[in-house]
Protein backbone atom coordinates (compact mmCIF):
# COMPACT_ATOMS: atom_id res chain seq x y z
CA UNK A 1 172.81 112.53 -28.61
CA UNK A 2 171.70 115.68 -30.10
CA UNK A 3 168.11 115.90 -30.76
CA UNK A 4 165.19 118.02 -31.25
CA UNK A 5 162.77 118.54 -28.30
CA UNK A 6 160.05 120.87 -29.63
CA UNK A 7 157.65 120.71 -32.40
CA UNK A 8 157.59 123.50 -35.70
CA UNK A 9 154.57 125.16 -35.81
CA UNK A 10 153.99 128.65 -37.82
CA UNK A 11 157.59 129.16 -38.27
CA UNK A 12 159.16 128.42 -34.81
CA UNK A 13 160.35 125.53 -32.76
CA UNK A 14 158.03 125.73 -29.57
CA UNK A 15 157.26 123.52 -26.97
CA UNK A 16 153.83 122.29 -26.01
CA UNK A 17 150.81 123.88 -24.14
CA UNK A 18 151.47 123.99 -20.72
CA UNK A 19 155.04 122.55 -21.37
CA UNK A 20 154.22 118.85 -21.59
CA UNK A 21 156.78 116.55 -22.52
CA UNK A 22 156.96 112.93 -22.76
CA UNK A 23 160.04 110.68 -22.89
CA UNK A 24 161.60 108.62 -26.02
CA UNK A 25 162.29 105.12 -25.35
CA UNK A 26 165.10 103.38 -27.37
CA UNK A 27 163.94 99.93 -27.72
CA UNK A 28 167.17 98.00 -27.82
CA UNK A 29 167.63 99.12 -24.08
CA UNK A 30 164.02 99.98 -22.79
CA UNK A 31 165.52 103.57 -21.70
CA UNK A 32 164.78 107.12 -22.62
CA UNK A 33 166.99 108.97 -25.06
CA UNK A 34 165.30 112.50 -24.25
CA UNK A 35 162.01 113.89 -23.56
CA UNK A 36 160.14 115.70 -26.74
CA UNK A 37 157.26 118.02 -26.97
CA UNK A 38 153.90 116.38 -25.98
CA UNK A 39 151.06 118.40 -28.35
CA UNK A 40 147.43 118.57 -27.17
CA UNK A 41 144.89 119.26 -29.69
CA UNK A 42 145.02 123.10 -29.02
CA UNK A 43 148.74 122.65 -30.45
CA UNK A 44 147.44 120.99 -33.80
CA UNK A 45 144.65 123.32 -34.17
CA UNK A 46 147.28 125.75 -33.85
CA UNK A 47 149.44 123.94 -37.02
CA UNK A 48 146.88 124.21 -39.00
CA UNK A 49 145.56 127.46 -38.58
CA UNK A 50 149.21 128.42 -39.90
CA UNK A 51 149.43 126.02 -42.32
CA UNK A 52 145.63 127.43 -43.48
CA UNK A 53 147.11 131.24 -43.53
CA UNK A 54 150.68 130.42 -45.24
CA UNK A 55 148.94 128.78 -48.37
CA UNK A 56 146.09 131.26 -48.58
CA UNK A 57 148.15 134.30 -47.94
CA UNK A 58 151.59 133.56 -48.94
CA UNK A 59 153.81 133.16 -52.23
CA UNK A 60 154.59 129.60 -51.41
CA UNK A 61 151.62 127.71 -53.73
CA UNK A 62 152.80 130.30 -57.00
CA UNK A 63 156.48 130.65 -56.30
CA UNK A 64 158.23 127.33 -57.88
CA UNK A 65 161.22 129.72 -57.66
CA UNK A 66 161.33 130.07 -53.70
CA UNK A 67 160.17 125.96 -53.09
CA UNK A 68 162.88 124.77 -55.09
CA UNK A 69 165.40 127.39 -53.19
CA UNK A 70 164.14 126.23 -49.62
CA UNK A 71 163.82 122.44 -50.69
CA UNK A 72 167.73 122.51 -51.71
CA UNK A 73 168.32 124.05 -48.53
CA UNK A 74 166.70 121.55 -46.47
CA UNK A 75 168.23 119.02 -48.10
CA UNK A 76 171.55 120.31 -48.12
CA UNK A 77 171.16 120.57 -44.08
CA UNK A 78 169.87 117.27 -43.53
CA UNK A 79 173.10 116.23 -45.37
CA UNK A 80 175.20 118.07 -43.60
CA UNK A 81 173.85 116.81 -40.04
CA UNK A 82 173.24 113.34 -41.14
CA UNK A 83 175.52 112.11 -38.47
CA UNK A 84 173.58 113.26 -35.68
CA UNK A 85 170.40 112.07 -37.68
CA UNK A 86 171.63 108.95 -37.99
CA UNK A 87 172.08 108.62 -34.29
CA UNK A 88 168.61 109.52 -33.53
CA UNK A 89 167.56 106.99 -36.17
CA UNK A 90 169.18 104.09 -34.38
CA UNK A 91 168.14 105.27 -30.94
CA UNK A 92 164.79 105.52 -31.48
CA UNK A 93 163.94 102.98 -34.41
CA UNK A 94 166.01 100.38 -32.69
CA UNK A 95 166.75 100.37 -36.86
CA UNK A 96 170.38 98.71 -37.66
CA UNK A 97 172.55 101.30 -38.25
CA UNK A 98 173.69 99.78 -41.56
CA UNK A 99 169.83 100.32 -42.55
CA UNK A 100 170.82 104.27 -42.25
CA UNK A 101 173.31 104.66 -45.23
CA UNK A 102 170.28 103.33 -47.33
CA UNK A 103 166.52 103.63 -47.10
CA UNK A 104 166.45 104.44 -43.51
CA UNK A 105 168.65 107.64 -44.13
CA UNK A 106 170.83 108.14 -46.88
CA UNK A 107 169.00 107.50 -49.94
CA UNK A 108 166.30 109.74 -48.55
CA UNK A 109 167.83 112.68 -48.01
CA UNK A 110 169.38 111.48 -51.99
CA UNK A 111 166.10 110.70 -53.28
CA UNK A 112 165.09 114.41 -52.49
CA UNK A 113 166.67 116.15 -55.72
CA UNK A 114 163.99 114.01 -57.49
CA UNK A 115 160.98 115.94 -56.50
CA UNK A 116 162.80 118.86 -56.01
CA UNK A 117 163.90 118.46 -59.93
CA UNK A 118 160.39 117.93 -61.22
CA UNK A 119 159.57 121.61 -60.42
CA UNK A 120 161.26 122.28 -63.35
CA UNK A 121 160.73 119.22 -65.27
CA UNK A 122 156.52 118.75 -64.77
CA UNK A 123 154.05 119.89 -66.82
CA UNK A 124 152.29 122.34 -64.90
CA UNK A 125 149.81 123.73 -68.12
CA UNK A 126 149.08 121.76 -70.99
CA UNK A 127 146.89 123.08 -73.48
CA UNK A 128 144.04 121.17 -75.20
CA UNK A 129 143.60 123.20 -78.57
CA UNK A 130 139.86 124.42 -80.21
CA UNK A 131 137.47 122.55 -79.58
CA UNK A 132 133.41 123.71 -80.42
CA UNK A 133 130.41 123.56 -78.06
CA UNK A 134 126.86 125.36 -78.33
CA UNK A 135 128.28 127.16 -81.19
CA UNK A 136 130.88 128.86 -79.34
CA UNK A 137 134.27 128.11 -80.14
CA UNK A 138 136.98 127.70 -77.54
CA UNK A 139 140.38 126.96 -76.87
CA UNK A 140 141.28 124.55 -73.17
CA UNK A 141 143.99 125.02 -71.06
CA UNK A 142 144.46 121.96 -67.97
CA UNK A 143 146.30 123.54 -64.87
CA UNK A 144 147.82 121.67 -62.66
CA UNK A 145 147.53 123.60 -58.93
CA UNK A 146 148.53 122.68 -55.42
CA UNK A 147 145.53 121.12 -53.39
CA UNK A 148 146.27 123.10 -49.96
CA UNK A 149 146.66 121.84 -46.83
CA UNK A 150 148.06 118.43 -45.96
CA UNK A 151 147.43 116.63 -42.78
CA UNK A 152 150.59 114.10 -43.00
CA UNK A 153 150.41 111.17 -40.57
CA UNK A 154 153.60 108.92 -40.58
CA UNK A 155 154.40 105.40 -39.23
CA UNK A 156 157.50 104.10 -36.83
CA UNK A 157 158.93 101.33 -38.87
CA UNK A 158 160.72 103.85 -41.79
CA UNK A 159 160.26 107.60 -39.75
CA UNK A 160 162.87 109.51 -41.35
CA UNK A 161 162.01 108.09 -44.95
CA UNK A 162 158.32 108.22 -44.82
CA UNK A 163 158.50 111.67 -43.51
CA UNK A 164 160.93 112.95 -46.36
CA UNK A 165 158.56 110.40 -48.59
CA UNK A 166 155.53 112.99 -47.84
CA UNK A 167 156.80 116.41 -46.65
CA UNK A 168 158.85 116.40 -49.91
CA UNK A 169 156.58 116.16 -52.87
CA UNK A 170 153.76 118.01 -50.82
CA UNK A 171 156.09 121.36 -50.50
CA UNK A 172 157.52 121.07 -54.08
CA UNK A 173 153.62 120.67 -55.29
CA UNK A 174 152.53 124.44 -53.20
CA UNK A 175 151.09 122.92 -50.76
CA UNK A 176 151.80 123.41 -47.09
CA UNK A 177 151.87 120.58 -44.33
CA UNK A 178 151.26 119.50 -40.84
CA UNK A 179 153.42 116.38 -40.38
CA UNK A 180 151.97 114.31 -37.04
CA UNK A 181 154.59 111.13 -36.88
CA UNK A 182 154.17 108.48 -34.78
CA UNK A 183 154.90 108.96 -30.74
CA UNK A 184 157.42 106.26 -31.04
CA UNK A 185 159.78 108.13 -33.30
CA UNK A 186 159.45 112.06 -33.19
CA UNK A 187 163.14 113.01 -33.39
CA UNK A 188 163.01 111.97 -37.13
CA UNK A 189 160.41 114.94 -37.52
CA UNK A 190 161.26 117.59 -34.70
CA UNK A 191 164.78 117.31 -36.92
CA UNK A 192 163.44 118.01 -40.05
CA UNK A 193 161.44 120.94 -38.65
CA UNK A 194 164.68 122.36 -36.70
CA UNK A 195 166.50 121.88 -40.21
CA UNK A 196 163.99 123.96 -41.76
CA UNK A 197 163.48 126.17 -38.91
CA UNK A 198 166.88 126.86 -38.69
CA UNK A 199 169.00 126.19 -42.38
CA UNK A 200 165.92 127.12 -44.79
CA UNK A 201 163.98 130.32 -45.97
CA UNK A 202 160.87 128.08 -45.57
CA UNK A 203 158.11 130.77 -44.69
CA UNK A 204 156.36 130.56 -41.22
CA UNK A 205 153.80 128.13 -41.68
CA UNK A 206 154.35 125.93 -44.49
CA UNK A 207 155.87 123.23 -42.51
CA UNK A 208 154.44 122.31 -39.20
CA UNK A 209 155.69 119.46 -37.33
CA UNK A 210 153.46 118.55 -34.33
CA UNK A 211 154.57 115.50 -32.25
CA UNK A 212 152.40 113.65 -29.21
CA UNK A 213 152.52 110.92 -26.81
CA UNK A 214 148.35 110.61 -27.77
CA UNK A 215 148.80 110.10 -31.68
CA UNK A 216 144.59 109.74 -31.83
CA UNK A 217 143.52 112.99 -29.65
CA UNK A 218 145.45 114.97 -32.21
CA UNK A 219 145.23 112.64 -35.20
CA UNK A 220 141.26 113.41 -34.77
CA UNK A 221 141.79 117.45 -34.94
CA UNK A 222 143.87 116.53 -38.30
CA UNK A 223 141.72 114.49 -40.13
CA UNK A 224 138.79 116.41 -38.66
CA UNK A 225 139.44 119.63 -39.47
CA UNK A 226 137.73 121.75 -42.51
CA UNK A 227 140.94 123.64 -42.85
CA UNK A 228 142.85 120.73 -44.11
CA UNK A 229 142.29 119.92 -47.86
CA UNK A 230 144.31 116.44 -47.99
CA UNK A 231 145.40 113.61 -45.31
CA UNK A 232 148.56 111.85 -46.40
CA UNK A 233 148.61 108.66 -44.60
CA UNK A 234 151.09 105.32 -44.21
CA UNK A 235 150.38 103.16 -41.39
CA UNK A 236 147.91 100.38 -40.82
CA UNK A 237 144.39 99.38 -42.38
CA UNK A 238 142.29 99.52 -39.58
CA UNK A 239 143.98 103.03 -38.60
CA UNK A 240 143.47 103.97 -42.58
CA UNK A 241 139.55 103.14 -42.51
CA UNK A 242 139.31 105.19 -39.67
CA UNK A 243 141.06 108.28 -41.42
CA UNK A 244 138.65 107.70 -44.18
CA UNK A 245 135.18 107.98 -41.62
CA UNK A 246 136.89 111.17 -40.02
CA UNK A 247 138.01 112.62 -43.82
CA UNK A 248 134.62 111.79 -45.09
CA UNK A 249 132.66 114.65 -43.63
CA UNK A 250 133.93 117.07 -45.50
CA UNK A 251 135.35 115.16 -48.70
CA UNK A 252 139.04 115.67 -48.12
CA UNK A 253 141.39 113.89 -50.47
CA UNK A 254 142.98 111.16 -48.81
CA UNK A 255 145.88 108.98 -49.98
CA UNK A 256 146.53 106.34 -47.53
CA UNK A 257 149.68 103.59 -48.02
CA UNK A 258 148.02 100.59 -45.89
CA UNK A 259 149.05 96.85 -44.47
CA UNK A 260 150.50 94.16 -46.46
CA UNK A 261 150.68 90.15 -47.00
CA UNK A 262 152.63 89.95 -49.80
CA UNK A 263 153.87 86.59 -51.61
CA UNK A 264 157.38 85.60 -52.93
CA UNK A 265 156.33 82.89 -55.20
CA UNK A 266 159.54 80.33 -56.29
CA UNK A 267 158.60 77.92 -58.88
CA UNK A 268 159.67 75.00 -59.62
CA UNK A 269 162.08 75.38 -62.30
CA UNK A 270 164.18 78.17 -60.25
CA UNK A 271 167.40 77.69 -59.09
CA UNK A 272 166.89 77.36 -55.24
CA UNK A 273 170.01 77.62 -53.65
CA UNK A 274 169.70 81.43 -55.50
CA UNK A 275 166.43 82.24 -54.49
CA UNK A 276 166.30 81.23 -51.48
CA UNK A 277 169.83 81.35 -49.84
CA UNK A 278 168.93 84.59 -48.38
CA UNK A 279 165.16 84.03 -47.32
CA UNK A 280 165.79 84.86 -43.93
CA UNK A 281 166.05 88.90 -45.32
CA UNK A 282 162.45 88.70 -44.59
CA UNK A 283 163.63 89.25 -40.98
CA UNK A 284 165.02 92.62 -41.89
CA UNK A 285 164.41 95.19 -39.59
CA UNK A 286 162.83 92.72 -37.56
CA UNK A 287 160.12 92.30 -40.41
CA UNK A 288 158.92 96.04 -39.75
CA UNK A 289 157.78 96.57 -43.40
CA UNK A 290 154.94 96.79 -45.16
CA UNK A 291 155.90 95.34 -48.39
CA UNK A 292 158.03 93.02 -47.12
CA UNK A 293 156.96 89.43 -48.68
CA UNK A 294 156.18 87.59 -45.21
CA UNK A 295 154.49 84.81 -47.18
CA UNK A 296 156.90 82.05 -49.14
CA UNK A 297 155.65 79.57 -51.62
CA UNK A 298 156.99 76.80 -52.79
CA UNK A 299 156.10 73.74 -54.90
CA UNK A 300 155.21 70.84 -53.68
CA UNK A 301 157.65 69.12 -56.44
CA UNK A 302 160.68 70.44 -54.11
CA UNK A 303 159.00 71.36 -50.77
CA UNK A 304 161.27 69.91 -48.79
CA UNK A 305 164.41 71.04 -50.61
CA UNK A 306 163.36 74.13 -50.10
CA UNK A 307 162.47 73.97 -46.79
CA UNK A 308 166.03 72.92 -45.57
CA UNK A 309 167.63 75.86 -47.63
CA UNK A 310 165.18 78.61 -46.13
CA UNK A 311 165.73 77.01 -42.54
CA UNK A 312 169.39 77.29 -43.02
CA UNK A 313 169.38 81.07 -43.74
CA UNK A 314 166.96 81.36 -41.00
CA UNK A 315 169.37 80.04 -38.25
CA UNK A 316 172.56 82.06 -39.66
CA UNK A 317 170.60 85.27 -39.99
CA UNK A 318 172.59 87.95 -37.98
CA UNK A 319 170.26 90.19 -35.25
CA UNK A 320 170.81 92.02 -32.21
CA UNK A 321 172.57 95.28 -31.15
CA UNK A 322 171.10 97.68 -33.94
CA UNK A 323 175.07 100.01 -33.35
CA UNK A 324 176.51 96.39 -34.62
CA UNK A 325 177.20 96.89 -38.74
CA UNK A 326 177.11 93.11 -38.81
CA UNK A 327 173.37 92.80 -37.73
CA UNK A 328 170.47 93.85 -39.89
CA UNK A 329 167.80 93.16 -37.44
CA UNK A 330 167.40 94.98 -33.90
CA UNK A 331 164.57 94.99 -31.64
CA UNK A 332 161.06 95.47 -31.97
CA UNK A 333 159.66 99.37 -31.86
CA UNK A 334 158.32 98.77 -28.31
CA UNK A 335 156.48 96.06 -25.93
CA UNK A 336 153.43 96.81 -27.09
CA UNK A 337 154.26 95.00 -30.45
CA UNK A 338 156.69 92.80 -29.36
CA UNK A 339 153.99 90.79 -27.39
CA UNK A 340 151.76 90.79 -30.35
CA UNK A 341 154.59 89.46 -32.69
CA UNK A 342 154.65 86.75 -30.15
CA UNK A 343 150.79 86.04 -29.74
CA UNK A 344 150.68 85.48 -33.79
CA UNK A 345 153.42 82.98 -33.17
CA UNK A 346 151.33 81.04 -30.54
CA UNK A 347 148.61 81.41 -33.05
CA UNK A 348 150.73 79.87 -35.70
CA UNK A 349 150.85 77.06 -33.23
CA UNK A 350 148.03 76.31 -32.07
CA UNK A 351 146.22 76.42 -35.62
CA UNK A 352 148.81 73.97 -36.73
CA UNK A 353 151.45 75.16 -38.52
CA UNK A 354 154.79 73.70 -37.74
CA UNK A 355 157.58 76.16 -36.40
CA UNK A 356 160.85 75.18 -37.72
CA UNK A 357 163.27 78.21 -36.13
CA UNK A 358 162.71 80.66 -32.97
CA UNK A 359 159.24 80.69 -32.13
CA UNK A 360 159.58 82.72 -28.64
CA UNK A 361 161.12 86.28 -27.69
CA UNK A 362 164.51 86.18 -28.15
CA UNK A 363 166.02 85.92 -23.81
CA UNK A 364 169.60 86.13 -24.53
CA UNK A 365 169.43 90.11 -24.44
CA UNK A 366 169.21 91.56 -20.85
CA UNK A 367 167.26 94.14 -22.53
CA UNK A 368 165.25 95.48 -25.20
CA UNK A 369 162.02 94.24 -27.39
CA UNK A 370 164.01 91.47 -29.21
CA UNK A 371 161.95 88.33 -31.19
CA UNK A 372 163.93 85.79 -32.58
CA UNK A 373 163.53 85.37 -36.40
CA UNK A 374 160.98 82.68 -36.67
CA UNK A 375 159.94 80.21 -39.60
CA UNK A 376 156.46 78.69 -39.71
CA UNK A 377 156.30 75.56 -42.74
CA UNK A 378 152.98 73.26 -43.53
CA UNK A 379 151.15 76.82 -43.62
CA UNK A 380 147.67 76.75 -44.93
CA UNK A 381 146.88 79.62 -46.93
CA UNK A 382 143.75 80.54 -44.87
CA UNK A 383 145.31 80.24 -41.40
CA UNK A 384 145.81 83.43 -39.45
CA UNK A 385 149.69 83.50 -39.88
CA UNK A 386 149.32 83.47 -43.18
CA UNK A 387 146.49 86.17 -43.80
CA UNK A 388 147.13 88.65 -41.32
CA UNK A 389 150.25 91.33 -41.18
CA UNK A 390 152.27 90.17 -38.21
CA UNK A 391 154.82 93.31 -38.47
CA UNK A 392 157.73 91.29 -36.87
CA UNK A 393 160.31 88.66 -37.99
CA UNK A 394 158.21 85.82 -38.81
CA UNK A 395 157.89 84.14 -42.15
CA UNK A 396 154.93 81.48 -43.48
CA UNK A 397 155.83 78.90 -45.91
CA UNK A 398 153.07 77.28 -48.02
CA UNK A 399 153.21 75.08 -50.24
CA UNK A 400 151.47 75.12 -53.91
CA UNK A 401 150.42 73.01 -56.70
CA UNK A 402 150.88 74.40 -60.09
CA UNK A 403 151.25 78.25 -61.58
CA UNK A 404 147.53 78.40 -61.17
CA UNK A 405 147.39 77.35 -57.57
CA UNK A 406 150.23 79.35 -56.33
CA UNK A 407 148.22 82.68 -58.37
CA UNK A 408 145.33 81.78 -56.52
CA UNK A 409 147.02 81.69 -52.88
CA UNK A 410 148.63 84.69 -53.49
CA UNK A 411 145.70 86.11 -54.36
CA UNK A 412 143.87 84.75 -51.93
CA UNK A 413 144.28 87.80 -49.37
CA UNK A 414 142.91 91.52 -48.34
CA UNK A 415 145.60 92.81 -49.33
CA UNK A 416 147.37 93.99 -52.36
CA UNK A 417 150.95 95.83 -51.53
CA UNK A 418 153.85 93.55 -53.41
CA UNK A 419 155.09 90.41 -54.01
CA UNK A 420 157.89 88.62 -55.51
CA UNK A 421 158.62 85.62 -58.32
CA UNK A 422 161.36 84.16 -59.57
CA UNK A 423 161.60 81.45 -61.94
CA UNK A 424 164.56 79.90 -64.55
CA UNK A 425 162.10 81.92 -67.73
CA UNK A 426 161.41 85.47 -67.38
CA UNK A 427 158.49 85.09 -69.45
CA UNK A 428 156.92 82.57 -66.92
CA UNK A 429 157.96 85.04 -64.02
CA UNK A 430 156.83 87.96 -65.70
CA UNK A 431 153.08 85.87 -66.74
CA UNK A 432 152.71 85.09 -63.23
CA UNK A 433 153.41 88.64 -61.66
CA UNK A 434 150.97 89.88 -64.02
CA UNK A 435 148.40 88.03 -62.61
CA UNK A 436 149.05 89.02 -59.08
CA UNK A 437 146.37 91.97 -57.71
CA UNK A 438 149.95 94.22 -56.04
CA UNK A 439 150.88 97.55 -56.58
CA UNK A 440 154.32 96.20 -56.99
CA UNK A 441 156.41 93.32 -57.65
CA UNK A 442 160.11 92.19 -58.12
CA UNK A 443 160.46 89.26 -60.74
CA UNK A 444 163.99 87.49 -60.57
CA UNK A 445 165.31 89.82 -58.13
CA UNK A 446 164.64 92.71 -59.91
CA UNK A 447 163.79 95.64 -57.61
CA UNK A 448 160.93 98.21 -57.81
CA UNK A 449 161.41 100.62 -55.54
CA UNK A 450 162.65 104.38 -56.39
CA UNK A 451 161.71 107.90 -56.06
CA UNK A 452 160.58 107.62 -59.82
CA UNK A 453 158.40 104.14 -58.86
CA UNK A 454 154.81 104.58 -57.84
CA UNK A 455 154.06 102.85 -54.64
CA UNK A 456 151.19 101.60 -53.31
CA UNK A 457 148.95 98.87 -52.98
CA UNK A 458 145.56 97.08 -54.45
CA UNK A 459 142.31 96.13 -52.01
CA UNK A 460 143.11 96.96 -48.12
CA UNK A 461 147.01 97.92 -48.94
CA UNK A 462 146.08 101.64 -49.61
CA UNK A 463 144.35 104.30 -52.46
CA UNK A 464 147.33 106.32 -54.39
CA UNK A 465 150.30 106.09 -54.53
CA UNK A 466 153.70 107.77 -53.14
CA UNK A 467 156.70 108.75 -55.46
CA UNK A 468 157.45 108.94 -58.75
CA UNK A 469 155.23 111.43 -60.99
CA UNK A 470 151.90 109.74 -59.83
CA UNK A 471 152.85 110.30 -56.46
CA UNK A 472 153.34 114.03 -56.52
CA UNK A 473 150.49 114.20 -58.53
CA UNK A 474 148.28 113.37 -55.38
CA UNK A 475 149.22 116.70 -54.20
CA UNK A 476 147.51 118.36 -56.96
CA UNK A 477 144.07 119.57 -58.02
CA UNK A 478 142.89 119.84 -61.92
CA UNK A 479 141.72 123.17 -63.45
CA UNK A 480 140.33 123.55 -66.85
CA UNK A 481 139.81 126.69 -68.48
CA UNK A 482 138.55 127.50 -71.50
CA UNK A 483 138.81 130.81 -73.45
CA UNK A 484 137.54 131.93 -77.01
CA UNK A 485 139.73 130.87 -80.39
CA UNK A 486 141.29 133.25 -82.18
């Protein structure tokens, strides 16, 4: 496998103070795939202090000329050396590699001529006209700059995407970046950085990629630090809050992309055997997603019906050797969260709730974090299963009333990140998703998601958004000025 070892800071790939290293872990097999830099906090203070000195000293926050330049070329390398990439991906994700030629690869490095196009495209002055106060009359002029710094802080489930997802909008926008992923998956950043280091005329300093087998020792020098204007952050709630406390001290601008619980409501006049022949999808990735809709509910008119159909798909759905095409599930990112998948699922049980498929680690692989795909029915909306994000292959079915009562169960949760209806009347469909407090939703199988489509959540599922106009935009401060009519 060819991968990246060392981290990007001010320009060049280096390793860490002292030479610390720590080793990868592919978790389909439990071994290491290579060792990669191991950053102390002396290494981020380091990234920033470049970061810091490329946007205050450099061309890169006024020249749209040289971003879009060194954007292209990044994304022409990562094209060019997606086959190695895609290795990595699978290695260290445990992702299926059928996952790669879309959202876990492909379509990213794709979606990157989006952003990169808006340079051109966005509206970076827009003027106001006259407009008279105290007597004096003056003509307004809104700018649009870059905000500075970033501190981005990326998760394990969707590396190479959520990286791209940050790193690109933030560089088109002026500003210049630390990226800190997650210590489960650095070769998804270390790449990037050696793609830039290596293929770009990205000046020293405006990307920094700093990777550690600590995440919180140098997560706290990120978020901490007076030299860092903005923290872009997906991961979980209770690690969000906690980048709020630290961001609070000196008012950074945080956007944070949180936890989900998210619905897929099926009413009663749908056609089941369409919307729910595939409900074991859920199970994709071994449920590693934040927006994937981990809560099912169904009427009580046609419960049952239901029931079989969804059990069905459960027991046929394919998992296993990510390096299989057939599969779209692998393992679990390590053992850490494969035994919390499976203390949920003893949860489920003891509180009640009646497991219909799996239900226990999944023993007929001699290695790797592997969960079988597991269906809970007879949920009850307030039961732990269904309220808190289990992050693993495990769906809860509950059963609802009436439109109103199925609203109210959606509803009925901390957090706000997507959902899904379908129903035989779009109107219905659409009346219902209206009514549901998520950043997104899919109605009849309609999908959402796009580098134009603002993402994000409602409650504990984040503040902001990511992609689409509204998502670059969080990279960017508002100026006014105003100057005397002619």
């Amino acid at each position: 496998m060819d991968f990246e070892p060392r981290m990007l800071i001010d320009g060049a790939l280096v390793e860490a103070e002292g030479g610390r290293t720590y080793e990868n872990i592919n978790p389909a097999t439990e071994q290491s795939i290579g060792s990669v830099a191991d950053a102390s906090a002396a290494d981020m203070e380091r990234a920033i202090r470049a970061a810091r000195r490329a946007f205050d000293e450099s061309d890169w926050a006024n020249d749209k000329v040289l971003r879009k330049r060194c954007l292209l070329q990044l994304r022409e390398a990562l094209g060019e050396h997606r086959e190695a990439l895609r290795e990595q991906i699978v290695g260290e994700v445990g992702a299926p590699i059928a996952l790669t030629y879309a959202i876990q690869q492909d379509s990213c490095i794709d979606d990157m001529l989006w952003d990169i196009d808006l340079l051109d495209r966005y509206e970076w002055e827009r003027e106001l006209g006259p407009h008279e106060f105290f007597g004096i009359r003056s003509n307004r002029v809104v700018v649009r700059e870059p905000i500075g710094v970033v501190g981005a802080i990326t998760p394990w489930n969707f590396p190479f995407m959520l990286n791209l997802s940050k790193i690109t909008p933030a560089l088109a926008a002026g500003c210049t970046v630390v990226l800190k992923p997650a210590p489960d998956t650095p070769f998804s950043a270390t790449w990037i950085g050696r793609m830039a280091a290596e293929h770009t005329d990205i000046p020293a300093g405006v990307l920094n990629v700093v990777t550690a087998s600590d995440p919180a020792e140098v997560a706290e020098v990120l978020t901490g630090s007076d030299d860092v204007d903005m923290i872009s952050f997906t991961g979980s709630s209770a690690i969000g809050k906690r980048i709020t406390e630290r961001s609070a001290a000196n008012l950074k601008r945080v956007f944070l992309e949180l936890g989900g619980k998210s619905a897929n409501i099926i009413l009663d006049d749908a056609n089941f055997d369409a919307a729910l022949a595939s409900a074991g999808m859920v199970c994709m990735h071994s449920g590693q997603g934040c927006a994937i809709t981990t809560r099912m509910l169904l009427p009580r008119s046609r419960y049952d019906e239901g029931v079989e159909i969804v059990k069905a798909s459960f027991e046929n759905f394919a998992y296993g050797d990510p390096n299989d095409l057939g599969n779209l599930a692998g393992p679990l990112i390590n053992a850490k969260q494969r035994e919390r998948v499976l203390g949920y699922i003893e949860r489920g049980k003891a509180e009640g709730a009646r497991c219909l498929v799996g239900g226990a680690a999944a023993e007929q692989f001699e290695r790797g974090y592997f969960v079988q795909p597991t269906l809970f029915v007879d949920v009850k909306p307030d039961s732990t299963i269904a309220q808190e994000e289990i992050f693993g292959p495990v769906l809860a079915v509950i059963p609802y009333d009436d439109d109103d009562d199925a609203v109210r169960i959606a509803n009925d949760s901390r957090y706000g990140l997507s959902g899904s209806v379908v129903s035989a009347s779009l109107d219905r469909a659409m009346n219902v998703a209206r009514r549901i407090r998520s950043g997104t939703m899919s109605v009849n199988g309609g999908q959402w998601f796009g580098p134009d489509s603002p993402f994000g959540g409602y409650k504990e599922s984040g503040t902001g958004r990511e992609h689409g106009v509204a998502g670059f935009e969080e990279y960017l401060e508002t100026k006014t000025i105003g100057y005397p009519a002619t």
